[in-house]
C-alpha atoms as a PDB file:
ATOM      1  CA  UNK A   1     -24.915  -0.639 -26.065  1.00  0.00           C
ATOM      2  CA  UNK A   2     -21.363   0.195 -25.305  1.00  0.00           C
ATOM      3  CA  UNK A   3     -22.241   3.509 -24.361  1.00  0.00           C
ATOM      4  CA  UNK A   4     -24.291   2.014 -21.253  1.00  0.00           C
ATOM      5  CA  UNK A   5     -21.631  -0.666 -20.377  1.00  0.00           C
ATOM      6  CA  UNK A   6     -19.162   2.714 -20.486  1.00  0.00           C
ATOM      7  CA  UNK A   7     -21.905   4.540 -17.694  1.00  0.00           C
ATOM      8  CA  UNK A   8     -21.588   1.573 -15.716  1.00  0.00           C
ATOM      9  CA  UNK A   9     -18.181   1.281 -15.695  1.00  0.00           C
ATOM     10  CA  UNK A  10     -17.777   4.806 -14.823  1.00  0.00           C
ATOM     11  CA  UNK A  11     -20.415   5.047 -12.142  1.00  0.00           C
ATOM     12  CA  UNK A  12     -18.709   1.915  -9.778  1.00  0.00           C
ATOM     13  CA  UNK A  13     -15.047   3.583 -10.529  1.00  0.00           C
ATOM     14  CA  UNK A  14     -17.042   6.448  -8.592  1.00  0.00           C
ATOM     15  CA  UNK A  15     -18.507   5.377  -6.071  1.00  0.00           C
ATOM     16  CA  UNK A  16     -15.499   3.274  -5.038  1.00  0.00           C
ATOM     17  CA  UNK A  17     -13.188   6.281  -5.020  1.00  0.00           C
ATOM     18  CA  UNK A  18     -15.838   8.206  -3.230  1.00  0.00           C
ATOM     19  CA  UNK A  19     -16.292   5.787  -0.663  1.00  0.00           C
ATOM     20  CA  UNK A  20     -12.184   5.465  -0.306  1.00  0.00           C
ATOM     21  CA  UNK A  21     -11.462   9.040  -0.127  1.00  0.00           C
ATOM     22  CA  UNK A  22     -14.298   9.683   2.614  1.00  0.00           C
ATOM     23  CA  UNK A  23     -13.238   6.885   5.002  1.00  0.00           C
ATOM     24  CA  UNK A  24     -13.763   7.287   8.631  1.00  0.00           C
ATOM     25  CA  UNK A  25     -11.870   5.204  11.790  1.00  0.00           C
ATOM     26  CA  UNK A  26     -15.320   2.732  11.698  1.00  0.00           C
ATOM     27  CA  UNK A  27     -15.589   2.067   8.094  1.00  0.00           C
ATOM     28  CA  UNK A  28     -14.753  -0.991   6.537  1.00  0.00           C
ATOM     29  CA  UNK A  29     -12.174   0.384   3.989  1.00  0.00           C
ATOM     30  CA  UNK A  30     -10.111   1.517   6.431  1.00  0.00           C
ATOM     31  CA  UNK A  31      -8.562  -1.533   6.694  1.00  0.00           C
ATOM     32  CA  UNK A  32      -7.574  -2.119   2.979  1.00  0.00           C
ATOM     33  CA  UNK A  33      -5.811   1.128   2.930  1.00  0.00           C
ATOM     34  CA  UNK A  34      -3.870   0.568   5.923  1.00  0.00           C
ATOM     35  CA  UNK A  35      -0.081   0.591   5.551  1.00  0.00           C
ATOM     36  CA  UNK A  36       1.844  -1.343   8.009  1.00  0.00           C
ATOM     37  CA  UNK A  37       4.066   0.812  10.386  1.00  0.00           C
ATOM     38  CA  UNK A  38       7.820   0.918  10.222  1.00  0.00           C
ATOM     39  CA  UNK A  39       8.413   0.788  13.325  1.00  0.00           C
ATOM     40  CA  UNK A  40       9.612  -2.786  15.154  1.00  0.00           C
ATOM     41  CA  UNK A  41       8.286  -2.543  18.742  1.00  0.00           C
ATOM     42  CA  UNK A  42       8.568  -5.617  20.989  1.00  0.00           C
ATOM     43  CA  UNK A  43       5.189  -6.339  20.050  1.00  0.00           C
ATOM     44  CA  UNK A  44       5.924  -6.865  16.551  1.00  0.00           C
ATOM     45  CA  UNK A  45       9.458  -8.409  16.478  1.00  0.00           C
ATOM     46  CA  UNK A  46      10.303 -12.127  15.557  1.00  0.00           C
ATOM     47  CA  UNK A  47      11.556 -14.594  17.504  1.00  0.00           C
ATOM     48  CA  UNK A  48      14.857 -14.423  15.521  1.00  0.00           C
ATOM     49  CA  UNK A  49      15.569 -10.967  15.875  1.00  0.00           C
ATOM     50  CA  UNK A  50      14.993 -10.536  19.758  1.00  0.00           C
ATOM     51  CA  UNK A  51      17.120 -13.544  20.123  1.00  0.00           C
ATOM     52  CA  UNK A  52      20.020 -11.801  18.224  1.00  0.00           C
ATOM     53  CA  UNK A  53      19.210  -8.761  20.349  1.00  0.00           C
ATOM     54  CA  UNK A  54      19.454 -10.402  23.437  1.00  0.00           C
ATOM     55  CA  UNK A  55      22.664 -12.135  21.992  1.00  0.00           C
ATOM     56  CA  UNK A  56      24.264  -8.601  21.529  1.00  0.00           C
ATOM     57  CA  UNK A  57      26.471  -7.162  24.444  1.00  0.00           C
ATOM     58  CA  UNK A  58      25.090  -3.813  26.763  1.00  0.00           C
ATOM     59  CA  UNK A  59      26.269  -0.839  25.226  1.00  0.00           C
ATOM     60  CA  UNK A  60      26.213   2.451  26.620  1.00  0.00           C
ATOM     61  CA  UNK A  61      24.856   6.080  25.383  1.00  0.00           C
ATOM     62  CA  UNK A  62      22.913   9.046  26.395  1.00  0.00           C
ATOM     63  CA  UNK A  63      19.433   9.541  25.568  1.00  0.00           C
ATOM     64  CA  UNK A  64      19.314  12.438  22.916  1.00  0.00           C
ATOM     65  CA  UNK A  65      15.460  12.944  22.807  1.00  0.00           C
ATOM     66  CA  UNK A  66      12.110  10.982  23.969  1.00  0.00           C
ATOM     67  CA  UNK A  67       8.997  11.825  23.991  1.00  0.00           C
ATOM     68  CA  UNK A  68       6.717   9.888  26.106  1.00  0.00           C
ATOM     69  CA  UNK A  69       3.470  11.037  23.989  1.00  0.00           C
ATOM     70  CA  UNK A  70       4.790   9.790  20.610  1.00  0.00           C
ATOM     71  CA  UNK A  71       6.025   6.375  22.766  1.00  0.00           C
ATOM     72  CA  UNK A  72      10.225   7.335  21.113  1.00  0.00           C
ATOM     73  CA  UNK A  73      12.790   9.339  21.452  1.00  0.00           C
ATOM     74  CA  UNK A  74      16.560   8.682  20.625  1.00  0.00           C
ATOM     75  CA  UNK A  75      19.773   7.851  22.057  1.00  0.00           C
ATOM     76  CA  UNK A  76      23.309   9.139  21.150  1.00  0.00           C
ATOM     77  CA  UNK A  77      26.113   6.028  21.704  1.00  0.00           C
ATOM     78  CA  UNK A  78      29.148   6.539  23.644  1.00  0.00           C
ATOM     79  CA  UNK A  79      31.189   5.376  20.503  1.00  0.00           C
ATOM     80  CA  UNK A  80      30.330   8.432  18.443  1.00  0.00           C
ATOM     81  CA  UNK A  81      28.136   6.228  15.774  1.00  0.00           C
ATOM     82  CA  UNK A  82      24.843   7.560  14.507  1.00  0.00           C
ATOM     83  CA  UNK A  83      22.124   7.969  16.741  1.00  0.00           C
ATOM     84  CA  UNK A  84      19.802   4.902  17.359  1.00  0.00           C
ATOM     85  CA  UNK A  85      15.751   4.936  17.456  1.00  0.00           C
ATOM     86  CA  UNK A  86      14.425   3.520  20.836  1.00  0.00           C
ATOM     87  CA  UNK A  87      10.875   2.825  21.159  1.00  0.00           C
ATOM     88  CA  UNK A  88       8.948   2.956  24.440  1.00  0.00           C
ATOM     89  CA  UNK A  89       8.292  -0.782  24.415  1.00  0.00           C
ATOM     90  CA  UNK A  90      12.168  -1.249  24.486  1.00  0.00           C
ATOM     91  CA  UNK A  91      12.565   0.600  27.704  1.00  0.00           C
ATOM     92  CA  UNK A  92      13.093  -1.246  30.879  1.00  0.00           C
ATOM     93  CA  UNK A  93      12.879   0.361  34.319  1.00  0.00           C
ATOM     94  CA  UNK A  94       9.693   2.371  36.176  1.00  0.00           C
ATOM     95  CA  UNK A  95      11.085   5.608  34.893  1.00  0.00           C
ATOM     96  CA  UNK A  96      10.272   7.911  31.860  1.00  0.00           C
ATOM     97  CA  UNK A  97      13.742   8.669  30.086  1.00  0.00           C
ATOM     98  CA  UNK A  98      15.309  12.405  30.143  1.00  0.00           C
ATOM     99  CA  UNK A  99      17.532  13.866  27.348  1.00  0.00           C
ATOM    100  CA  UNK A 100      21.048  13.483  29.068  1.00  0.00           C
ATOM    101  CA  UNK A 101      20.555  10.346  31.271  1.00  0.00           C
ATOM    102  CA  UNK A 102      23.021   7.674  30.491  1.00  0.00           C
ATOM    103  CA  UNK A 103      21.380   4.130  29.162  1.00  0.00           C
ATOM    104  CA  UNK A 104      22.555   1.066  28.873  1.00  0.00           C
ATOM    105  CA  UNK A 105      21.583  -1.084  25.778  1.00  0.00           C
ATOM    106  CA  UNK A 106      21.455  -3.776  23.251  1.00  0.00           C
ATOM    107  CA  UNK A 107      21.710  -3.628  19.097  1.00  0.00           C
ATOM    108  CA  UNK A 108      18.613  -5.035  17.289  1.00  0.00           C
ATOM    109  CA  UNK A 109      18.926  -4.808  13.694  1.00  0.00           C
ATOM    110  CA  UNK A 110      15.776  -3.610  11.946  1.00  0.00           C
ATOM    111  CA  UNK A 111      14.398  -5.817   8.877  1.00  0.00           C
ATOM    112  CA  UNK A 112      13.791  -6.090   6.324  1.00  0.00           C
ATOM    113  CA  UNK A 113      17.616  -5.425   4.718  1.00  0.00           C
ATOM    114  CA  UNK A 114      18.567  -5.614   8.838  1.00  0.00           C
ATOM    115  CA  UNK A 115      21.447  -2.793   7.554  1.00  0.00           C
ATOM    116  CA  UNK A 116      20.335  -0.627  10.427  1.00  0.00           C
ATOM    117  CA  UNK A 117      19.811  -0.993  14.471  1.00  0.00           C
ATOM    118  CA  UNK A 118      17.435   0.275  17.106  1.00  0.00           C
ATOM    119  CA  UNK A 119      18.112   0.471  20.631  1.00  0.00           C
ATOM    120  CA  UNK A 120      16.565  -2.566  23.539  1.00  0.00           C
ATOM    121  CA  UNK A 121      16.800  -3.656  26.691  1.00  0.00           C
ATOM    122  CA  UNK A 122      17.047  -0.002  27.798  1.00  0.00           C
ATOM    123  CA  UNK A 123      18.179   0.743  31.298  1.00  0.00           C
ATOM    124  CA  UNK A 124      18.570   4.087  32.488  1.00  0.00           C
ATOM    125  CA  UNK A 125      22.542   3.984  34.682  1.00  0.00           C
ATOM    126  CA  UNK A 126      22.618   7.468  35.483  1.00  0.00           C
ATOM    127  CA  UNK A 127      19.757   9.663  35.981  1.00  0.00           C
ATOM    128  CA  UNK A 128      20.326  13.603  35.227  1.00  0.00           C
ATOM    129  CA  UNK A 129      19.005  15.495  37.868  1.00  0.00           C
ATOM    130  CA  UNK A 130      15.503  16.714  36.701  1.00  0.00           C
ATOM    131  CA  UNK A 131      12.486  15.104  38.506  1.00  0.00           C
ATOM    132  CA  UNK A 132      12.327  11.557  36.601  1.00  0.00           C
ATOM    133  CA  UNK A 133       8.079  10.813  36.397  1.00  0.00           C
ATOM    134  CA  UNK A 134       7.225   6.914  36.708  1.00  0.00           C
ATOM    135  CA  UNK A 135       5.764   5.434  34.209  1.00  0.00           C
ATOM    136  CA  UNK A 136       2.594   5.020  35.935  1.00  0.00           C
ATOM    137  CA  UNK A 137       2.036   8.981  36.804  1.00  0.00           C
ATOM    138  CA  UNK A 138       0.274  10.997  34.188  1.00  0.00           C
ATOM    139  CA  UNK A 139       2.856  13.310  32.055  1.00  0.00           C
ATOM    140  CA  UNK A 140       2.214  16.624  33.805  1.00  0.00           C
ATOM    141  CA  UNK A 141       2.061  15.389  37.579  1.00  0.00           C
ATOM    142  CA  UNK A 142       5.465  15.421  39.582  1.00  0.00           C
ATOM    143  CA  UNK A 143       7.297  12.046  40.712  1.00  0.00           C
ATOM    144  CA  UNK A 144       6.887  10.937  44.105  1.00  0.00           C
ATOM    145  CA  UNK A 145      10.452   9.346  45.038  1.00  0.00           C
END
């Protein structure tokens, strides 16, 4: 008898990790092995933390890196401080950032420990001079100014 209860046993333990490990975007164990992202976009942030954002003075630095296909990039502050993550949700303005142009921006700390910051309220000052795209064109078209 314990020998079937043991084949039971082992055949759901199989079909459950054969159903996990073949999961496609429409099945319905996607969801349970879905970790949530790191990443605090405006979306995503509480009411407490934009409010100490928008609390925070402008601060100014030079974007570093973005790329408009991942939606982040980074920005190097003026003060010489580590760099700071900036999402494309943060960014403010109907231009796509380029590394060297000179933002303007506020301190959001990131929870949970809220030890580190991320860049918002993002306003490019001073454009480099490459072409800048809008937002609205699609990645390989030129700007019309």
């Amino acid at each position: 008898m314990r020998l079937g209860n043991t084949e039971k046993t082992t055949s759901v333990i199989t079909k459950m990790s054969s159903s996990s490990s073949t999961n496609t975007p429409d099945s319905p164990n996607r969801s349970l092995l879905q970790i949530p992202s790191p990443i605090v976009t405006r979306r995503t942030r509480t009411k407490s933390t934009t409010e100490i954002a928008s609390n925070n003075p402008d601060v100014k630095g030079k974007v570093k890196y973005f790329c408009r296909t991942k939606g982040h990039g980074f920005i190097t502050p003026d003060d010489g401080n580590a760099d700071l993550f900036l999402h494309i949700s943060d960014i403010e303005g109907e231009y796509v950032p380029l590394e060297g142009d000179e933002v303007t921006y506020r301190l959001c700390p990131i929870p949970p420990k809220r030890e580190k910051y991320q860049a918002t309220h993002v306003r490019i000052v001073n454009f480099t001079p490459e072409v800048h795209h809008r937002w609205d064109c699609k990645p390989n078209e030129d700007a019309h100014q």
